[in-house]
C-alpha atoms as a PDB file:
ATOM      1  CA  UNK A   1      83.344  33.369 -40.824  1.00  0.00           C
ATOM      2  CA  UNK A   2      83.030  35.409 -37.796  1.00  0.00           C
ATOM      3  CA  UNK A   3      80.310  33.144 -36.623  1.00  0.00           C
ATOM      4  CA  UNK A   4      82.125  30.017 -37.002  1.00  0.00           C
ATOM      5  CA  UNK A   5      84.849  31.720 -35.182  1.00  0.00           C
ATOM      6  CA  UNK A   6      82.547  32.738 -32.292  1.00  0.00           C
ATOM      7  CA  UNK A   7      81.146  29.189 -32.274  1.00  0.00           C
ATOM      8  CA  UNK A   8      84.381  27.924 -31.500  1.00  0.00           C
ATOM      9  CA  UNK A   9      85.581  30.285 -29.230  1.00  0.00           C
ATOM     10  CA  UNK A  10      82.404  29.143 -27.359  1.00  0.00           C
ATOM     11  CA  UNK A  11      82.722  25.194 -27.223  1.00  0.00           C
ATOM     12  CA  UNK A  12      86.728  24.713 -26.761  1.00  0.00           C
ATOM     13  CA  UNK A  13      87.415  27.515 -24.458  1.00  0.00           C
ATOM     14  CA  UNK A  14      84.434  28.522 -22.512  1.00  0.00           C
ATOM     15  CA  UNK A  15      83.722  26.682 -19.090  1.00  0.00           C
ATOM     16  CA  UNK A  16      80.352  25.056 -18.985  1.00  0.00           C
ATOM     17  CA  UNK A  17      78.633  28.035 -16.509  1.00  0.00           C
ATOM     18  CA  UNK A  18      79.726  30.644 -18.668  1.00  0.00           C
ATOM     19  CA  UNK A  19      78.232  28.778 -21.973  1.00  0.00           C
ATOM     20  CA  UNK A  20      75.336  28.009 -19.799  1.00  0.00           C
ATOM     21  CA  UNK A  21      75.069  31.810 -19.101  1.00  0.00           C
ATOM     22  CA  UNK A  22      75.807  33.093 -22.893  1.00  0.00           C
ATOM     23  CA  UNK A  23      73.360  30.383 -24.083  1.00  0.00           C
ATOM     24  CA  UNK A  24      70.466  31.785 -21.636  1.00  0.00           C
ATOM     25  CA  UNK A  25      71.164  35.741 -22.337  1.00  0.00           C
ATOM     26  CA  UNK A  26      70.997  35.202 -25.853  1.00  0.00           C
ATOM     27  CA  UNK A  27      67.162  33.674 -25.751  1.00  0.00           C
ATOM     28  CA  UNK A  28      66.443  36.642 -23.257  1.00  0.00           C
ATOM     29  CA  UNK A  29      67.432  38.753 -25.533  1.00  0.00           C
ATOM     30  CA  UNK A  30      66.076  37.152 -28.884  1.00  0.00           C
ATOM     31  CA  UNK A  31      62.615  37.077 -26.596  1.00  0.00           C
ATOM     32  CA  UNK A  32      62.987  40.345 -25.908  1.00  0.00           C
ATOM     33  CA  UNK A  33      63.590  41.398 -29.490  1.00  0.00           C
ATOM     34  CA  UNK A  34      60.740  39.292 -31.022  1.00  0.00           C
ATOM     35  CA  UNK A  35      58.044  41.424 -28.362  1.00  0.00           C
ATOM     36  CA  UNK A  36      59.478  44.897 -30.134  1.00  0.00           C
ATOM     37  CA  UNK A  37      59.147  43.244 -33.162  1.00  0.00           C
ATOM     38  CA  UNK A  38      55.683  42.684 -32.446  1.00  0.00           C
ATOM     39  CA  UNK A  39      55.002  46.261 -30.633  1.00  0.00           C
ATOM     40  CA  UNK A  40      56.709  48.089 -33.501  1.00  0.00           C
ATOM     41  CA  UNK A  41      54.541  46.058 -36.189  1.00  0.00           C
ATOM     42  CA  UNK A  42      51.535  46.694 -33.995  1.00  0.00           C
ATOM     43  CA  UNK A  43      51.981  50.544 -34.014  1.00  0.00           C
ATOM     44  CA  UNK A  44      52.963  50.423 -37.606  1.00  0.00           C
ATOM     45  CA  UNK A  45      49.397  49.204 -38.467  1.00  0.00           C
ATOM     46  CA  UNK A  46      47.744  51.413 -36.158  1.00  0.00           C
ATOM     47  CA  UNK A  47      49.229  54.300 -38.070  1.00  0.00           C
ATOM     48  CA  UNK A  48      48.418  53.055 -41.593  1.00  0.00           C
ATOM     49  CA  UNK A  49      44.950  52.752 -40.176  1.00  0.00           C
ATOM     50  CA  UNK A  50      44.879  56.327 -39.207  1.00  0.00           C
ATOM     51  CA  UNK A  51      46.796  57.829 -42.704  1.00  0.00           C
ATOM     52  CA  UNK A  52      44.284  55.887 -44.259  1.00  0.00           C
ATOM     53  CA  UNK A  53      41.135  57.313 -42.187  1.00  0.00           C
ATOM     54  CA  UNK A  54      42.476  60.596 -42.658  1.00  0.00           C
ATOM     55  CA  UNK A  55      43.328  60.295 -46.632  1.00  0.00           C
ATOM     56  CA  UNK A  56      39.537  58.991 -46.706  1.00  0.00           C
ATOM     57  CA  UNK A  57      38.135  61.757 -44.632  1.00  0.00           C
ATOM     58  CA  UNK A  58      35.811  64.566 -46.070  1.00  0.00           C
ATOM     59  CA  UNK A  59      37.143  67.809 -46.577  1.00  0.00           C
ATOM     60  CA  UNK A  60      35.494  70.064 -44.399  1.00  0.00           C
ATOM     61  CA  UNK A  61      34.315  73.725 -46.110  1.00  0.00           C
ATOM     62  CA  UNK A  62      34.372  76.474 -44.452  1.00  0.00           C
ATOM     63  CA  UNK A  63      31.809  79.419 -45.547  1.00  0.00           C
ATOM     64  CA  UNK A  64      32.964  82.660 -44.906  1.00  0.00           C
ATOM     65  CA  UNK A  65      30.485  85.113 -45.025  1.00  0.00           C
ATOM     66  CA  UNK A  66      31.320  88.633 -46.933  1.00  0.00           C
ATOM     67  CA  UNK A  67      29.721  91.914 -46.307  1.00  0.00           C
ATOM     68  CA  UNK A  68      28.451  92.482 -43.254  1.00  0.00           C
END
């Protein structure tokens, strides 16, 4: 509803330079979202990859020697 509302807004009462500027900000900013998009799913691997390296890891022992 509020989209269709927007819509119309836009074609009957908007001059042609302002849709022309509304039309160009929104792909900016759709670019702009799909390259986060990409970092954050980029970064989200990269830390699966290390939880998983580190759930995989050997456990390290430690020998403590006693009596000296």
């Amino acid at each position: 509803m509020i989209k269709r509302f927007y819509t119309w807004l836009r074609v009957k009462f908007l001059p042609e330079w302002a849709r022309r500027s509304l039309v160009e900000e929104n792909q900016r900013l759709e670019r702009k979202l799909a390259q986060a998009n990409k970092e954050i799913a980029r970064l989200e691997a990269y830390i699966d990859g290390m939880n998983n390296a580190l759930r995989r890891q050997r456990p390290v022992v430690m020998a403590k020697e006693v009596g000296q």
